[in-house]
PDB file of N, CA and C in Angstrom:
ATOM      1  N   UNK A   1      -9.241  -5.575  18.021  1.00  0.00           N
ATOM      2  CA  UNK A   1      -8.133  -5.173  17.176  1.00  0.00           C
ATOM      3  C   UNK A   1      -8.588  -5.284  15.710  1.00  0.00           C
ATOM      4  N   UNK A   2      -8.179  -4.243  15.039  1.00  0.00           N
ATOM      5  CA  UNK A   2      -8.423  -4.220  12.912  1.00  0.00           C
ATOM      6  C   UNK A   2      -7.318  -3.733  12.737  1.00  0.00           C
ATOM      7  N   UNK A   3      -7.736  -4.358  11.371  1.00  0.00           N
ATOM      8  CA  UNK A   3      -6.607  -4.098  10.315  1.00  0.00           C
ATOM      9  C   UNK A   3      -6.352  -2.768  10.248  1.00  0.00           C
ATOM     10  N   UNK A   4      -5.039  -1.850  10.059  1.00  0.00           N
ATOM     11  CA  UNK A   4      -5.050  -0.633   9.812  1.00  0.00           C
ATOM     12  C   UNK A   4      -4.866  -0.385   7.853  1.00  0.00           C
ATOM     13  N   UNK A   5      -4.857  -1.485   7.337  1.00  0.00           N
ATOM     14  CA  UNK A   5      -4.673  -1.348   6.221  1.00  0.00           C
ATOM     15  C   UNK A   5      -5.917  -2.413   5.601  1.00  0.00           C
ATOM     16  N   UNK A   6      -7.088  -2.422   4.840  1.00  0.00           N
ATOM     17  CA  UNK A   6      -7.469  -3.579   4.107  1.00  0.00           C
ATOM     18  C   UNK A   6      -7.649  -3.473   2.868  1.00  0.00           C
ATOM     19  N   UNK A   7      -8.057  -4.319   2.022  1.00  0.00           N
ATOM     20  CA  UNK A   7      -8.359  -4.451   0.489  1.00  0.00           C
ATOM     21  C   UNK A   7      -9.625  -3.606   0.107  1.00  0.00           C
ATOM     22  N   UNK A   8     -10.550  -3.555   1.770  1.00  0.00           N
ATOM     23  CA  UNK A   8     -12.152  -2.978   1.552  1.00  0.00           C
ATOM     24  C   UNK A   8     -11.282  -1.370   1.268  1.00  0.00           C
ATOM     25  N   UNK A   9     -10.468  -0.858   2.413  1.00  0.00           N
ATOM     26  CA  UNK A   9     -10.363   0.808   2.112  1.00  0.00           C
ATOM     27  C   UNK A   9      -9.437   0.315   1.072  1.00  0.00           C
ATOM     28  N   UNK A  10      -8.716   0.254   0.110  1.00  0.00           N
ATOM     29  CA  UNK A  10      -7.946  -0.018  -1.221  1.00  0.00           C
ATOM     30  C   UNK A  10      -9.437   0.623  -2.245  1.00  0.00           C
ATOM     31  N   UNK A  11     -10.251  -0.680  -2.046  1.00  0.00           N
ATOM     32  CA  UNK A  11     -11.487  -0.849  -3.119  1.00  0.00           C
ATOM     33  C   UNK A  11     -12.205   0.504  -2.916  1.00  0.00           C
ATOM     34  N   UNK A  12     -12.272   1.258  -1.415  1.00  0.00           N
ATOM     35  CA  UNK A  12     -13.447   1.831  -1.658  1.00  0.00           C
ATOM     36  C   UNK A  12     -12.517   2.945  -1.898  1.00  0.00           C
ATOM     37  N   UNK A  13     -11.346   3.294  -2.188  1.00  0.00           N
ATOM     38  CA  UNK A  13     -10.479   4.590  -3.084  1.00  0.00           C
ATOM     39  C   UNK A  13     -10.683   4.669  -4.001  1.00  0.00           C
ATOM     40  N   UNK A  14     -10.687   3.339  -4.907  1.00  0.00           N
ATOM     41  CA  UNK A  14     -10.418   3.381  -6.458  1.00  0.00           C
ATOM     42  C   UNK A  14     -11.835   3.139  -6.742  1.00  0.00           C
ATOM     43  N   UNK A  15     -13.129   3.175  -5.868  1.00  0.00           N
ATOM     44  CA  UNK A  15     -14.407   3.108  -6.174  1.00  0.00           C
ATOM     45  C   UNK A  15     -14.561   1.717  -7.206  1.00  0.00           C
ATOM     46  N   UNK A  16     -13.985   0.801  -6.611  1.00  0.00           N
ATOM     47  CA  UNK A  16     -14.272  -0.903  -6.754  1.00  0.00           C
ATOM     48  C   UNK A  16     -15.889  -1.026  -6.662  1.00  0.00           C
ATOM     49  N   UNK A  17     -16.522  -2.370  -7.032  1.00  0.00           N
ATOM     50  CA  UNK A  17     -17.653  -2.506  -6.561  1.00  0.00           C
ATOM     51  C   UNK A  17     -17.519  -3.316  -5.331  1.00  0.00           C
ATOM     52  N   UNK A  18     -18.069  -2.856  -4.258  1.00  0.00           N
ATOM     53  CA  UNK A  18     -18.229  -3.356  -3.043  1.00  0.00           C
ATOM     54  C   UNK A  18     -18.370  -5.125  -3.195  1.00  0.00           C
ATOM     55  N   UNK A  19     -18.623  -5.587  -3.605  1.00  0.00           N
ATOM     56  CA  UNK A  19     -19.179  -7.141  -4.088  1.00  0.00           C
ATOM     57  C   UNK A  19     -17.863  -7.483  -4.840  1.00  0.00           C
ATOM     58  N   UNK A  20     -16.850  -6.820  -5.422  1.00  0.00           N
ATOM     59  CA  UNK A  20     -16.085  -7.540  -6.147  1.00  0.00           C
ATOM     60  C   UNK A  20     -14.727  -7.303  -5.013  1.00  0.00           C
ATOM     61  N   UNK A  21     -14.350  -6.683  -3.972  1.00  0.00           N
ATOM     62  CA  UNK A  21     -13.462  -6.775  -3.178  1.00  0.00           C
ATOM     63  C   UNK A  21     -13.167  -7.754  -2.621  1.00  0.00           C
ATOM     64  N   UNK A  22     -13.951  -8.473  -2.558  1.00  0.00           N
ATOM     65  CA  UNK A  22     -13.687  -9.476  -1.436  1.00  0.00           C
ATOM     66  C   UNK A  22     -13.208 -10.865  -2.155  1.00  0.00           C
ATOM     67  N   UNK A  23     -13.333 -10.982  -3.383  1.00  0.00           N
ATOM     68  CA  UNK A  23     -12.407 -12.015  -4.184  1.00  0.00           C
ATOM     69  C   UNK A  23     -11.731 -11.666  -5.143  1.00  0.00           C
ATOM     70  N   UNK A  24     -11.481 -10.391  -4.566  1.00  0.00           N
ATOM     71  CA  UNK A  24      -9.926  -9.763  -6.030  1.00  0.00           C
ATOM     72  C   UNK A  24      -8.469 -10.286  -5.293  1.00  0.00           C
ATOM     73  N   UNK A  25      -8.170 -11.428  -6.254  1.00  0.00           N
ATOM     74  CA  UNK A  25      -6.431 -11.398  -5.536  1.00  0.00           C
ATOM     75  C   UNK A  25      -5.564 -10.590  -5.802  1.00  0.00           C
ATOM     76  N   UNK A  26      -5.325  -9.735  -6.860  1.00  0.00           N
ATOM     77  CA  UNK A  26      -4.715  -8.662  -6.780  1.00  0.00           C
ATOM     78  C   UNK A  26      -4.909  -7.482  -6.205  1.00  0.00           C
ATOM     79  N   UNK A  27      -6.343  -7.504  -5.353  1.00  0.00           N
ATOM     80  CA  UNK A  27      -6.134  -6.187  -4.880  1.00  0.00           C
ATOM     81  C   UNK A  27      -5.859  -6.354  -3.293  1.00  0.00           C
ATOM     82  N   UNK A  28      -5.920  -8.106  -3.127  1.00  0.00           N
ATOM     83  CA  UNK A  28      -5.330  -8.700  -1.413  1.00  0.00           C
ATOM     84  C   UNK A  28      -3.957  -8.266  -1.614  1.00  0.00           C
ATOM     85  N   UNK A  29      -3.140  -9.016  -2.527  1.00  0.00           N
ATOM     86  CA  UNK A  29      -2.105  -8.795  -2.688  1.00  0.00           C
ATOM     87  C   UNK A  29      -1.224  -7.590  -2.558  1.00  0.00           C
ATOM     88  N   UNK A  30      -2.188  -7.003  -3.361  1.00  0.00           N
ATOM     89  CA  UNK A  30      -1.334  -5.114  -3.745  1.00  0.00           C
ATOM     90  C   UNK A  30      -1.680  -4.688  -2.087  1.00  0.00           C
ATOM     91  N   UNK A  31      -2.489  -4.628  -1.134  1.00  0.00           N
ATOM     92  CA  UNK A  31      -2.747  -4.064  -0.069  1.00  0.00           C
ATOM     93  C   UNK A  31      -1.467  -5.263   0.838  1.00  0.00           C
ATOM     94  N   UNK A  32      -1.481  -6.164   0.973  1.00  0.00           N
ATOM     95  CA  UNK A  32      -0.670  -7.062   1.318  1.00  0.00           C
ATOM     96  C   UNK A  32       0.637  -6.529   1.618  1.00  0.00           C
ATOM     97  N   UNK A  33       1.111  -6.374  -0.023  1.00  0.00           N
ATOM     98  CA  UNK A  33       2.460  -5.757  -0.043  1.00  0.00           C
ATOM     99  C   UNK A  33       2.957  -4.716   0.360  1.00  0.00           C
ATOM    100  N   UNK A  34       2.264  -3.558   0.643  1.00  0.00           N
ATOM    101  CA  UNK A  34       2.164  -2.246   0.496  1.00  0.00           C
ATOM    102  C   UNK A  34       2.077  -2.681   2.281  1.00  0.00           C
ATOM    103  N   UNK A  35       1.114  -3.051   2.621  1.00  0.00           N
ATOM    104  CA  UNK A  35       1.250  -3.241   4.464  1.00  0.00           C
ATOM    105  C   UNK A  35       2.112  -3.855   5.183  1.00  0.00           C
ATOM    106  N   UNK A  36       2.973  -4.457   4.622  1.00  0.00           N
ATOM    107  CA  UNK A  36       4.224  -4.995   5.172  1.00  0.00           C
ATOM    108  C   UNK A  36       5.573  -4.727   4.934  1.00  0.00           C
ATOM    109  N   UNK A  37       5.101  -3.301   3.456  1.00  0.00           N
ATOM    110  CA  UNK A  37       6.750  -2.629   3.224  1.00  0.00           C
ATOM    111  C   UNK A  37       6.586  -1.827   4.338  1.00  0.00           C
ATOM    112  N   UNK A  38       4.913  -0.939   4.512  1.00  0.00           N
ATOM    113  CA  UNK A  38       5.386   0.223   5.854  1.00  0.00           C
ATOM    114  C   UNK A  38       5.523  -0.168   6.951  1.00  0.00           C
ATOM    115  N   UNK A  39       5.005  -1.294   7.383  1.00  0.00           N
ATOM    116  CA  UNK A  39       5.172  -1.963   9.260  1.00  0.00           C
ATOM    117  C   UNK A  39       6.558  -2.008   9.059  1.00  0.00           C
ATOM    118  N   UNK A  40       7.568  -2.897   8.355  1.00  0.00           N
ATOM    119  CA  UNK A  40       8.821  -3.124   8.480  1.00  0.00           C
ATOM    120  C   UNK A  40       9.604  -1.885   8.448  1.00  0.00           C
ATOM    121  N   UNK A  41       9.134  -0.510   7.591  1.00  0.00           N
ATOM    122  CA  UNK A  41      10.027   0.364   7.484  1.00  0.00           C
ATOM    123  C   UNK A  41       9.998   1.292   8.468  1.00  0.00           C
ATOM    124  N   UNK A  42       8.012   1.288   9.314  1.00  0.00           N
ATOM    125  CA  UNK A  42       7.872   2.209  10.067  1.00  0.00           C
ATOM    126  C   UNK A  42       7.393   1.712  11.376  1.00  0.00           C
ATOM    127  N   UNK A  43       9.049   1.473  11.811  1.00  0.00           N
ATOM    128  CA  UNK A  43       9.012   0.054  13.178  1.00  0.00           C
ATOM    129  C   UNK A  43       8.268   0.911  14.230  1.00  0.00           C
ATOM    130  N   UNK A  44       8.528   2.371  14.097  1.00  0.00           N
ATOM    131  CA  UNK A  44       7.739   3.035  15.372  1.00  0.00           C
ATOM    132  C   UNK A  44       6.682   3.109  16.126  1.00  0.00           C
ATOM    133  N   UNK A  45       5.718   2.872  14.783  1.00  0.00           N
ATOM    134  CA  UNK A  45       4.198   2.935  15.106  1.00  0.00           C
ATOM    135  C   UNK A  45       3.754   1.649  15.435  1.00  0.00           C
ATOM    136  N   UNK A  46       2.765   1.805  15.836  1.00  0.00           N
ATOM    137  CA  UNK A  46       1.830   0.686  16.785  1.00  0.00           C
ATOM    138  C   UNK A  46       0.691  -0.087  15.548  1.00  0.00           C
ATOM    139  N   UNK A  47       0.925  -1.252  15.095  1.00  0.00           N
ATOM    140  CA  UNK A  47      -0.045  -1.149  13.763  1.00  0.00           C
ATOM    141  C   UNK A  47      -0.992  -2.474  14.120  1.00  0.00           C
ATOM    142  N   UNK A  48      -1.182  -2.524  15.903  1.00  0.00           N
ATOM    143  CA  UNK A  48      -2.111  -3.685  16.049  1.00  0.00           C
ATOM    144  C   UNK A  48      -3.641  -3.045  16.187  1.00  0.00           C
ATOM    145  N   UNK A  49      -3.894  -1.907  16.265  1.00  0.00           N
ATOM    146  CA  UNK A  49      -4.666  -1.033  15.709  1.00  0.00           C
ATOM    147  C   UNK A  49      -5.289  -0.311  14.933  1.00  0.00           C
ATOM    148  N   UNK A  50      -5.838  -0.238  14.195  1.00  0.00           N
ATOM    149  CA  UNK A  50      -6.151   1.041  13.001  1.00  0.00           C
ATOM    150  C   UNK A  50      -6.425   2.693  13.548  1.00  0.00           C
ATOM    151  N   UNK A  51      -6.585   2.829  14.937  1.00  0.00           N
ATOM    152  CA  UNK A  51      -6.675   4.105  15.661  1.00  0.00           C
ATOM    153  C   UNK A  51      -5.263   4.455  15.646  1.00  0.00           C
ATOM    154  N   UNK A  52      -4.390   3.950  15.959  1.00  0.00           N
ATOM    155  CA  UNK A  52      -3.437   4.589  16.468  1.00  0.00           C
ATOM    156  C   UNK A  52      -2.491   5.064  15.197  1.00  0.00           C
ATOM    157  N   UNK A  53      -2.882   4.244  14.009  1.00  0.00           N
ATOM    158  CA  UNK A  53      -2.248   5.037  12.914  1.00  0.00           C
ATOM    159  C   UNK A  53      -2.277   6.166  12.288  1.00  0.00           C
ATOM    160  N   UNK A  54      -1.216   6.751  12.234  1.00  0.00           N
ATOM    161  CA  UNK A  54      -1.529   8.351  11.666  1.00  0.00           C
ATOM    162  C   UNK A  54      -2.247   8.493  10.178  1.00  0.00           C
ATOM    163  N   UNK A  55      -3.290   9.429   9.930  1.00  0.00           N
ATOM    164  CA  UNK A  55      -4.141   9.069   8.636  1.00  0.00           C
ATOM    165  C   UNK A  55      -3.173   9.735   7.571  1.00  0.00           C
ATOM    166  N   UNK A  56      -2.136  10.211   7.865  1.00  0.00           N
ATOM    167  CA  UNK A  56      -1.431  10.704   6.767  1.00  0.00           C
ATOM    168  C   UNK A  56      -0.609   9.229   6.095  1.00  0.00           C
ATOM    169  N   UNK A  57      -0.301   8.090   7.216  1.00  0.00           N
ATOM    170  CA  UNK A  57       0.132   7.260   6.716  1.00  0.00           C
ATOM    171  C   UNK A  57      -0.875   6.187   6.160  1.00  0.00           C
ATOM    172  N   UNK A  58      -1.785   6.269   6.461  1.00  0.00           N
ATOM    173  CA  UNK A  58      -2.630   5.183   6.284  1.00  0.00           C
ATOM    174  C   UNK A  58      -3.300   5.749   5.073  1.00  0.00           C
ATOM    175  N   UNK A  59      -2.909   7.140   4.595  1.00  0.00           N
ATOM    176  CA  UNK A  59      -3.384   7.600   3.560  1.00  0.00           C
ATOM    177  C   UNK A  59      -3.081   7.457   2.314  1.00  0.00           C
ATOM    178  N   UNK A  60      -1.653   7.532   2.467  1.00  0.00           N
ATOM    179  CA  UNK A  60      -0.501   7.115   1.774  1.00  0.00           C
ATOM    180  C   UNK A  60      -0.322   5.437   1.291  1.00  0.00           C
ATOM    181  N   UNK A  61      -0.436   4.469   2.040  1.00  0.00           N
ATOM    182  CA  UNK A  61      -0.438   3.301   1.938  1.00  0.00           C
ATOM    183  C   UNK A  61      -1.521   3.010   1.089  1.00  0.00           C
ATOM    184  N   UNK A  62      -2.655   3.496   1.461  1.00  0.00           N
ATOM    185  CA  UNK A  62      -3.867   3.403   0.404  1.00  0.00           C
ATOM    186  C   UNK A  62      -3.734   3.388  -0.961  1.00  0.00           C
ATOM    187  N   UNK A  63      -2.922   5.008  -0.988  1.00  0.00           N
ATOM    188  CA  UNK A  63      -2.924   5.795  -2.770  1.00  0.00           C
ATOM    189  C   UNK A  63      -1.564   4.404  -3.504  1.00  0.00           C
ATOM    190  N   UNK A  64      -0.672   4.234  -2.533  1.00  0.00           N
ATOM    191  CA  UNK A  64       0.359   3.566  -2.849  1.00  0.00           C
ATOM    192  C   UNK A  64      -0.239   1.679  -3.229  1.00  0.00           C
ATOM    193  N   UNK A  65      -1.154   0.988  -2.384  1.00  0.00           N
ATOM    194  CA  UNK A  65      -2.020   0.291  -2.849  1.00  0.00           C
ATOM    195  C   UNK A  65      -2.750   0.183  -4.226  1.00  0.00           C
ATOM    196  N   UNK A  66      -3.424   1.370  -3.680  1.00  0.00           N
ATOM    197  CA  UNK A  66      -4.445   1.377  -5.807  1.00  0.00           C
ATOM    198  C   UNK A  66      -3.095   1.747  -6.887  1.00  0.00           C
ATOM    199  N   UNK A  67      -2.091   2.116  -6.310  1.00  0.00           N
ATOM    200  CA  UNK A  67      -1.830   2.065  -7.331  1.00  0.00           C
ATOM    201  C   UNK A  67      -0.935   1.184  -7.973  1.00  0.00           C
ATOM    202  N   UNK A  68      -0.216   0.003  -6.795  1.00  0.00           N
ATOM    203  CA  UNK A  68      -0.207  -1.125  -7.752  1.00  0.00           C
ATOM    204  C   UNK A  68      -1.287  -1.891  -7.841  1.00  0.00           C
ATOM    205  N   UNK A  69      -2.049  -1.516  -7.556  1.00  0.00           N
ATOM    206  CA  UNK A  69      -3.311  -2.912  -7.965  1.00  0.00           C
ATOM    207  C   UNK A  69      -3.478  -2.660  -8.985  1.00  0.00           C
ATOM    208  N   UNK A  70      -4.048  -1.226 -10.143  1.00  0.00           N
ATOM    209  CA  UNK A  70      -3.838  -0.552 -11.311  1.00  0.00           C
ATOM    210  C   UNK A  70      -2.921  -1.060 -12.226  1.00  0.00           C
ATOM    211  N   UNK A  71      -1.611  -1.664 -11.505  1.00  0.00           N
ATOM    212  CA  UNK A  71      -0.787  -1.692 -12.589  1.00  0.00           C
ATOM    213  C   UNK A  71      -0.857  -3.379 -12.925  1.00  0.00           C
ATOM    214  N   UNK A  72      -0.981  -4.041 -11.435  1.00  0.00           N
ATOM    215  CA  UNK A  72      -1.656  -5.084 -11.824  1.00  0.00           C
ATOM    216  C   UNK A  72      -2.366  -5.939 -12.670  1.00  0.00           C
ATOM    217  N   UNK A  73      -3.347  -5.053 -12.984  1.00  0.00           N
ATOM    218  CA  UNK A  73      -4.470  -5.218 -13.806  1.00  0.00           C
ATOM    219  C   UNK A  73      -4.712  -4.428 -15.359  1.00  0.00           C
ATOM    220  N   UNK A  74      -3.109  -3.640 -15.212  1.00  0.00           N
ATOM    221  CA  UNK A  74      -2.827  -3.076 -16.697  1.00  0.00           C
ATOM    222  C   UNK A  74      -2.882  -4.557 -17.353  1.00  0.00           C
ATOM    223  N   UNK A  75      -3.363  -4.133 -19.286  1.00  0.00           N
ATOM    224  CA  UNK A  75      -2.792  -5.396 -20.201  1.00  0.00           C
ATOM    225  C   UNK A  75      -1.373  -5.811 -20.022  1.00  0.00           C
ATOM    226  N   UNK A  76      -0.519  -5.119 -19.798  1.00  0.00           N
ATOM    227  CA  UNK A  76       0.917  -5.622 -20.034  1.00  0.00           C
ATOM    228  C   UNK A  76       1.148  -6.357 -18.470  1.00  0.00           C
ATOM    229  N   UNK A  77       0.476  -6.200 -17.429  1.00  0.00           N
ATOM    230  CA  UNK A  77       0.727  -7.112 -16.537  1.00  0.00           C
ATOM    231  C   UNK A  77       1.595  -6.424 -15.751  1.00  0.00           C
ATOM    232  N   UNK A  78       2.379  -7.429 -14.598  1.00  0.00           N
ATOM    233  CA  UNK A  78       3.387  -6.824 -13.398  1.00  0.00           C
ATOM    234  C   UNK A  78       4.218  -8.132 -13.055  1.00  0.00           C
ATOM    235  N   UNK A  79       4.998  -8.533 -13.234  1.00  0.00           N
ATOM    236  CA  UNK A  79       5.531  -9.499 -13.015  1.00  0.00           C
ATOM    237  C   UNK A  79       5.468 -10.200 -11.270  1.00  0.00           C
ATOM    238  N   UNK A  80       5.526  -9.575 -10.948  1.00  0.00           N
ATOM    239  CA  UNK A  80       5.359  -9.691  -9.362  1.00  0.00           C
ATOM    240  C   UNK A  80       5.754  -9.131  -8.198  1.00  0.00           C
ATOM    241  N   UNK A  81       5.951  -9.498  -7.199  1.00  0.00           N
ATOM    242  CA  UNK A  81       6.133  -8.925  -5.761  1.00  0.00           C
ATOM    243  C   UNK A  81       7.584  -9.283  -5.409  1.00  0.00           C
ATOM    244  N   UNK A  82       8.238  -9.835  -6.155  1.00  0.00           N
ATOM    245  CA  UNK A  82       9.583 -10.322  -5.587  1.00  0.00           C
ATOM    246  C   UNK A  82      10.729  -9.361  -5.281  1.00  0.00           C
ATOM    247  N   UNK A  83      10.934  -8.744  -6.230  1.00  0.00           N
ATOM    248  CA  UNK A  83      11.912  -7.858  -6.303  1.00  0.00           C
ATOM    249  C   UNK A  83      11.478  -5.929  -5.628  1.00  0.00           C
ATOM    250  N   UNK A  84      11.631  -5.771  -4.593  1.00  0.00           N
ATOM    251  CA  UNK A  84      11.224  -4.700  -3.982  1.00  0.00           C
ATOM    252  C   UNK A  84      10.704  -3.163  -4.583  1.00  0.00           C
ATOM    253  N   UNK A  85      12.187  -3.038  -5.671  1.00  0.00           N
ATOM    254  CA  UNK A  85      11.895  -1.886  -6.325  1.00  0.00           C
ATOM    255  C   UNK A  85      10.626  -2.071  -7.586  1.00  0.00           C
ATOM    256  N   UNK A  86      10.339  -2.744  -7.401  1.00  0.00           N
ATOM    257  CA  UNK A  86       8.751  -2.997  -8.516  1.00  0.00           C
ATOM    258  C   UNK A  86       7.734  -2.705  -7.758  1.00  0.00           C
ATOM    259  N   UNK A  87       7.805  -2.973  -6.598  1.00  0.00           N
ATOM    260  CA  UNK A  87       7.095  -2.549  -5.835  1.00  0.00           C
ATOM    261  C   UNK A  87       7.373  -0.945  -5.516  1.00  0.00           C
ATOM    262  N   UNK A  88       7.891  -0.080  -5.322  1.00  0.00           N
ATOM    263  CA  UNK A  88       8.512   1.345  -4.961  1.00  0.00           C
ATOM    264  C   UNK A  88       7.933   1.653  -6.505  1.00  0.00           C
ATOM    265  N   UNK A  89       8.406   1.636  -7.702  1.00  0.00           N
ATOM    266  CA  UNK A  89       8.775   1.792  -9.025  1.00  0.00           C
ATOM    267  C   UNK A  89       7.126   2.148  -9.569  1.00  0.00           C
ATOM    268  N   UNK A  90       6.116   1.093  -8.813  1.00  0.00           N
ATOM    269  CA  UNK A  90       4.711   1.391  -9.339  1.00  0.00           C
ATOM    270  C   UNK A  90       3.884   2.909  -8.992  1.00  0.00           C
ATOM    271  N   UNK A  91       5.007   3.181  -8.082  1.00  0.00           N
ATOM    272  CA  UNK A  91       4.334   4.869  -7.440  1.00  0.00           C
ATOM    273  C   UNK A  91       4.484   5.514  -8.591  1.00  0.00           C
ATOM    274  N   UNK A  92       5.471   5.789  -9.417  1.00  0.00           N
ATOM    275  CA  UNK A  92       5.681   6.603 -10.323  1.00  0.00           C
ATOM    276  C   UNK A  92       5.836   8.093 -10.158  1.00  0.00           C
ATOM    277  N   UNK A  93       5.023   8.996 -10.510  1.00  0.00           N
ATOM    278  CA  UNK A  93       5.329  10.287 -10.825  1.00  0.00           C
ATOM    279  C   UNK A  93       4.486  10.529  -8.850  1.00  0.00           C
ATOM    280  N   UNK A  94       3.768   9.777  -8.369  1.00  0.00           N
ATOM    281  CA  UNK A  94       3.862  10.503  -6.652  1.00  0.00           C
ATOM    282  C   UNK A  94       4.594   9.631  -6.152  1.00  0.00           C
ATOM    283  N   UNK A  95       5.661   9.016  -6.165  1.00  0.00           N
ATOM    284  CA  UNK A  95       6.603   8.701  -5.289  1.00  0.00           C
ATOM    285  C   UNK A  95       6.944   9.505  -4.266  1.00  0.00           C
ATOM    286  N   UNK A  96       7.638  10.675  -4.853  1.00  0.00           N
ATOM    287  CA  UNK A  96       7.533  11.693  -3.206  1.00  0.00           C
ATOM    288  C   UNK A  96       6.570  12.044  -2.138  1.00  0.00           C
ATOM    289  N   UNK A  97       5.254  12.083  -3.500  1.00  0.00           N
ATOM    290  CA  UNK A  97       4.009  12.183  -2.328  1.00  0.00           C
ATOM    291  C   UNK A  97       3.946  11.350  -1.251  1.00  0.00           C
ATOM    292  N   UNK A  98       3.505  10.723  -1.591  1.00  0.00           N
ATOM    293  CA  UNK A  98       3.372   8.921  -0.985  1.00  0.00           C
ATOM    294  C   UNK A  98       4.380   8.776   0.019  1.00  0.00           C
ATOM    295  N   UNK A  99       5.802   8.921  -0.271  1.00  0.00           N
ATOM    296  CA  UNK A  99       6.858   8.618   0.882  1.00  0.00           C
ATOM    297  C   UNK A  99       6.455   9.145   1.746  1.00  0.00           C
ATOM    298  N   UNK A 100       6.113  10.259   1.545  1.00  0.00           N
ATOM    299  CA  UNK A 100       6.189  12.011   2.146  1.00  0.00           C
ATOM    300  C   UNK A 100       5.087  11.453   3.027  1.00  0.00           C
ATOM    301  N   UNK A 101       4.024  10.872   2.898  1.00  0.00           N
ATOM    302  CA  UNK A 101       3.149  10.829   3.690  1.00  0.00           C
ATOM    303  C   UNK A 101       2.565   9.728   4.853  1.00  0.00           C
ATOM    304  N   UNK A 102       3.454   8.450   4.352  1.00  0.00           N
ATOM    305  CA  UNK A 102       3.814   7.442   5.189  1.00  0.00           C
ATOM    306  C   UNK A 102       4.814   8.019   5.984  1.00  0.00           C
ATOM    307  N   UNK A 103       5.688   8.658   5.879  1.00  0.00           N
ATOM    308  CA  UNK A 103       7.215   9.109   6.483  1.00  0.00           C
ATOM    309  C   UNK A 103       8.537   8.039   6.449  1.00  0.00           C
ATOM    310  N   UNK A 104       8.554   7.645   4.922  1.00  0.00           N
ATOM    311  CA  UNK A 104       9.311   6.701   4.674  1.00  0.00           C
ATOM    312  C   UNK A 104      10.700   7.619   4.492  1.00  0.00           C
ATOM    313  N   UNK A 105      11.455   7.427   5.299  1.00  0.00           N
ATOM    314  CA  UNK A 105      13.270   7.970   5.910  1.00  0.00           C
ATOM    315  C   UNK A 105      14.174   7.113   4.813  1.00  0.00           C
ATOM    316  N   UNK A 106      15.144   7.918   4.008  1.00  0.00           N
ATOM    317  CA  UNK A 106      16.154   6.854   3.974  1.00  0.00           C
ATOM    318  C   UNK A 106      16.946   6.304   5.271  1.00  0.00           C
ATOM    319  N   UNK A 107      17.262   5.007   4.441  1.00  0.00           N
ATOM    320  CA  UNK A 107      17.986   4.661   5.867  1.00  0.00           C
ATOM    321  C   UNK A 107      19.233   5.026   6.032  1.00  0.00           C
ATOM    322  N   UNK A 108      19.708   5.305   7.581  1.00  0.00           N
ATOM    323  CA  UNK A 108      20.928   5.840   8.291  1.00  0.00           C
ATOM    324  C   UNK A 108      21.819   5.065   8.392  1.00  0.00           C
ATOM    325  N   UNK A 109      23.453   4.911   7.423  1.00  0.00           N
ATOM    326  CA  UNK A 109      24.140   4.054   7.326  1.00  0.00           C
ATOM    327  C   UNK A 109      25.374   4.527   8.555  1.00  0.00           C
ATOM    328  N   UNK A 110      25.886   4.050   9.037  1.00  0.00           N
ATOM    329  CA  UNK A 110      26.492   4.208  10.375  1.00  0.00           C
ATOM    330  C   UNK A 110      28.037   4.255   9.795  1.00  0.00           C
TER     331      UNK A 110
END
């Protein structure tokens, strides 16, 4: 069993140096966060695998990764992971992309 999400594919998007992935806490983190908004949102899929994930989502989670790790590591900083929409909010101008490609649904209020 692997990870379907790690910090190595994060690093090797944003063309990290291979040697500096493996003790960046913000870029554990930013992959962290980003892998546990889509398991929770996208209860369907099977994510004890990295095969069985669709690469459109795992594609998406990626771009959505670098790009809070980016903001992360802006001068002005990121306050943190607490509050959800900071997390959503760092997509910015591909927010739709990104949803669009995980297949993040609003949710169905009954």
């Amino acid at each position: 069993m692997s990870d379907w999400l790690t910090p190595e594919d994060v690093g090797a998007y944003l063309d990290l140096i291979e040697a500096n992935v493996a003790t960046d806490d913000n870029l554990a983190l930013s992959t962290a966060a980003v892998k546990a908004a889509v398991e929770r949102r996208r209860s369907d899929l099977d994510f004890t695998d990295s095969l069985t994930v669709p690469a459109d989502v795992k594609g998406g989670a990626v771009i959505w990764a670098g790009l809070i790790y980016q903001t992360r590591n802006a001068p002005s900083g990121f306050a943190g992971y607490g509050d959800e929409t900071t997390v959503y909010d760092s997509l910015g101008a591909r927010r739709a992309e990104v949803m669009r490609m995980i297949g993040w649904r609003r949710p169905v209020q009954a």
